[in-house]
Protein backbone atom coordinates (compact mmCIF):
# COMPACT_ATOMS: atom_id res chain seq x y z
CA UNK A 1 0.00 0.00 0.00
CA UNK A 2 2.87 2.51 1.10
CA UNK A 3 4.81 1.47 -2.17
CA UNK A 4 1.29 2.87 -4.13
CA UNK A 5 1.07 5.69 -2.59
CA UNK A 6 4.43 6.80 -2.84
CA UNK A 7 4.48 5.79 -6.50
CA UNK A 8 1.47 7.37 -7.42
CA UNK A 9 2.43 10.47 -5.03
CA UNK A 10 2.27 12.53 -8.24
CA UNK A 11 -0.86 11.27 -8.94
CA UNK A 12 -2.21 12.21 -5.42
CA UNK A 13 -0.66 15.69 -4.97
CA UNK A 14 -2.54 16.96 -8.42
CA UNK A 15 -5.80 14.90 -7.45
CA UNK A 16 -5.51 17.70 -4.06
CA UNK A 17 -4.83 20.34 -5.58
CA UNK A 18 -7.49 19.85 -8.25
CA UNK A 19 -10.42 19.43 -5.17
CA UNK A 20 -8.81 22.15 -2.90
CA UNK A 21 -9.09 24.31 -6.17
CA UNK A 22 -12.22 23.46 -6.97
CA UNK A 23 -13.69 23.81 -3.83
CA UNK A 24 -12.20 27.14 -3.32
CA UNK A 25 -13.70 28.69 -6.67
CA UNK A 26 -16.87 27.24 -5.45
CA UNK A 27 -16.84 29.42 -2.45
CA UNK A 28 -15.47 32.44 -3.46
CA UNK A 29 -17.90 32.28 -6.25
CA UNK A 30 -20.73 31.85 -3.81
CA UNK A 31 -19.85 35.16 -1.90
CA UNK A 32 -19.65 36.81 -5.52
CA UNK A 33 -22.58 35.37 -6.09
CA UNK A 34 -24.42 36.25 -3.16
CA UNK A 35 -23.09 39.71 -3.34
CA UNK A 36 -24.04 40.30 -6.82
CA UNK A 37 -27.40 39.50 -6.67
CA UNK A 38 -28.11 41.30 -3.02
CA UNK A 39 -26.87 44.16 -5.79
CA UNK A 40 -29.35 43.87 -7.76
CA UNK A 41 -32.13 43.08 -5.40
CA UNK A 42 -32.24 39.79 -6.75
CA UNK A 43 -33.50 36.80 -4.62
CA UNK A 44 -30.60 34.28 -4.12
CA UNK A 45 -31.19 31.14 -5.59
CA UNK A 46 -29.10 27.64 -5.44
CA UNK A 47 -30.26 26.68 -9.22
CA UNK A 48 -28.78 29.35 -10.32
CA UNK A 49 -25.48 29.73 -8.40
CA UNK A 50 -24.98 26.31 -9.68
CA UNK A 51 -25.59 26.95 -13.44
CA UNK A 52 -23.23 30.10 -13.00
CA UNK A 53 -20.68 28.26 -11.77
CA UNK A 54 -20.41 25.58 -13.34
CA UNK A 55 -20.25 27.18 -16.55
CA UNK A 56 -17.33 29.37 -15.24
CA UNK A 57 -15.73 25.79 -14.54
CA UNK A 58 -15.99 24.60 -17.64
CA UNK A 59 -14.80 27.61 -19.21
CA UNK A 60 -11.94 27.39 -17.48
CA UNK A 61 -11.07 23.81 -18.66
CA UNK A 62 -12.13 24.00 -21.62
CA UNK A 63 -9.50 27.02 -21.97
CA UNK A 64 -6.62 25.48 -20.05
CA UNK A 65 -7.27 22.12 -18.62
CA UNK A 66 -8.18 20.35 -21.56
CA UNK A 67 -5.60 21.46 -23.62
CA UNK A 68 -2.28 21.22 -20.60
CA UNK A 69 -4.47 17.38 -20.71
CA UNK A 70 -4.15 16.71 -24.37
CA UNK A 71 -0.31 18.10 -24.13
CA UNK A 72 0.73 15.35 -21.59
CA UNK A 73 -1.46 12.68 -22.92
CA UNK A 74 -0.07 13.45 -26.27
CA UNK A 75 3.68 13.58 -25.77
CA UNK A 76 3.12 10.65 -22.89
CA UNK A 77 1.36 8.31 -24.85
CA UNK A 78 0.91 8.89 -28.36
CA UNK A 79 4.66 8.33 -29.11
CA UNK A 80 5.71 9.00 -32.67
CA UNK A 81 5.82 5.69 -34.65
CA UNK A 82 9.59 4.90 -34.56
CA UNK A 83 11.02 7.42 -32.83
CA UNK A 84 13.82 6.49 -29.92
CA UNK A 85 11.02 6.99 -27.22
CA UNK A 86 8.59 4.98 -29.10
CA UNK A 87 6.43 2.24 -27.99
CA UNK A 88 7.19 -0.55 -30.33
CA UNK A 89 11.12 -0.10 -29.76
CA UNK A 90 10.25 -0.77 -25.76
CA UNK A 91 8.68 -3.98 -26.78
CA UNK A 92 11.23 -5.02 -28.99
CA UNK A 93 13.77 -5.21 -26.42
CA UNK A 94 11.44 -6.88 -23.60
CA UNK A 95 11.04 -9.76 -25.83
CA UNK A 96 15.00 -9.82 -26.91
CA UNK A 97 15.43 -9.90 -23.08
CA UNK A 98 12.66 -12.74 -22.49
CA UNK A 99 14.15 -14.81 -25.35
CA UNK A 100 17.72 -14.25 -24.04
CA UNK A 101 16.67 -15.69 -20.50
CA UNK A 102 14.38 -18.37 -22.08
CA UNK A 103 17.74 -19.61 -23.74
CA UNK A 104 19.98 -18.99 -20.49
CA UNK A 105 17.30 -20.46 -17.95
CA UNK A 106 15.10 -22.74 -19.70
CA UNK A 107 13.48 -24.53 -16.56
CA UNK A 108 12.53 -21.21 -14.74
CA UNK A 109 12.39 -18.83 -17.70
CA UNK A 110 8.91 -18.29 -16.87
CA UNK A 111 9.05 -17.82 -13.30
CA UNK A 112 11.94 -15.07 -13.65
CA UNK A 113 10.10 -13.67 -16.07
CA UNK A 114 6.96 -13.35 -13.57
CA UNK A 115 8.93 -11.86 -10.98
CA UNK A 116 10.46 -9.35 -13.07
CA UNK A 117 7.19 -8.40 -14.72
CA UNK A 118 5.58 -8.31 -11.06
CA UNK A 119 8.40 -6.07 -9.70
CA UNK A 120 8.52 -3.41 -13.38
CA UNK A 121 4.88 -2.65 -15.10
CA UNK A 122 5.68 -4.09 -18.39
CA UNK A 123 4.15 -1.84 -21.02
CA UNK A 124 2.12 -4.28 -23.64
């Protein structure tokens, strides 16, 4: 569990941030809000704090979030067919290093191979 944790930490710190953030624009939003429509001498009104809001959230990700998103799932992910951080080259030398210890280990091959693929995420 502690190994998870600390090697997701990354993971974890953003997913914080992210709530604490959101949670904060709710708030300061609803004293905007409130203060906005006392104003105007408008009544205040959940329904519409919420529609107000949450199209100022989406705004905002539409305008940032998504796009820092598609820049880290892009470069992270979508590697460039063939180039030195590509995908297929990583596979390529996973099985060179399976069929090397399938040749120097026959009779535990398989279980060496298990514990090294427990102990590294293998990328397939």
């Amino acid at each position: 569990m502690k190994k998870n944790l600390y090697r997701y930490s990354y993971f974890w710190i953003t997913l914080v941030f992210f709530i604490a953030s959101l949670v904060l624009q709710w708030v300061f939003g609803w004293y905007e809000y409130k203060n906005e429509q006392e104003e105007h001498g408008q009544p205040i009104e959940i329904g519409s704090y919420v529609v107000q809001l949450s199209r100022g959230v989406f705004e905002n990700w539409q305008s940032e979030f998504l796009q820092l998103i598609w820049q880290v799932v892009g470069l992270s992910f979508l590697y460039y067919a063939g180039s030195s951080q590509s995908k297929e080259s990583d596979d390529r030398k996973e099985e060179k290093i399976d069929y090397i210890i399938k040749k120097l280990d026959p009779k535990n091959s398989k279980s060496i191979i298990q514990k090294i693929d427990m102990r590294y995420w293998r990328k397939k």
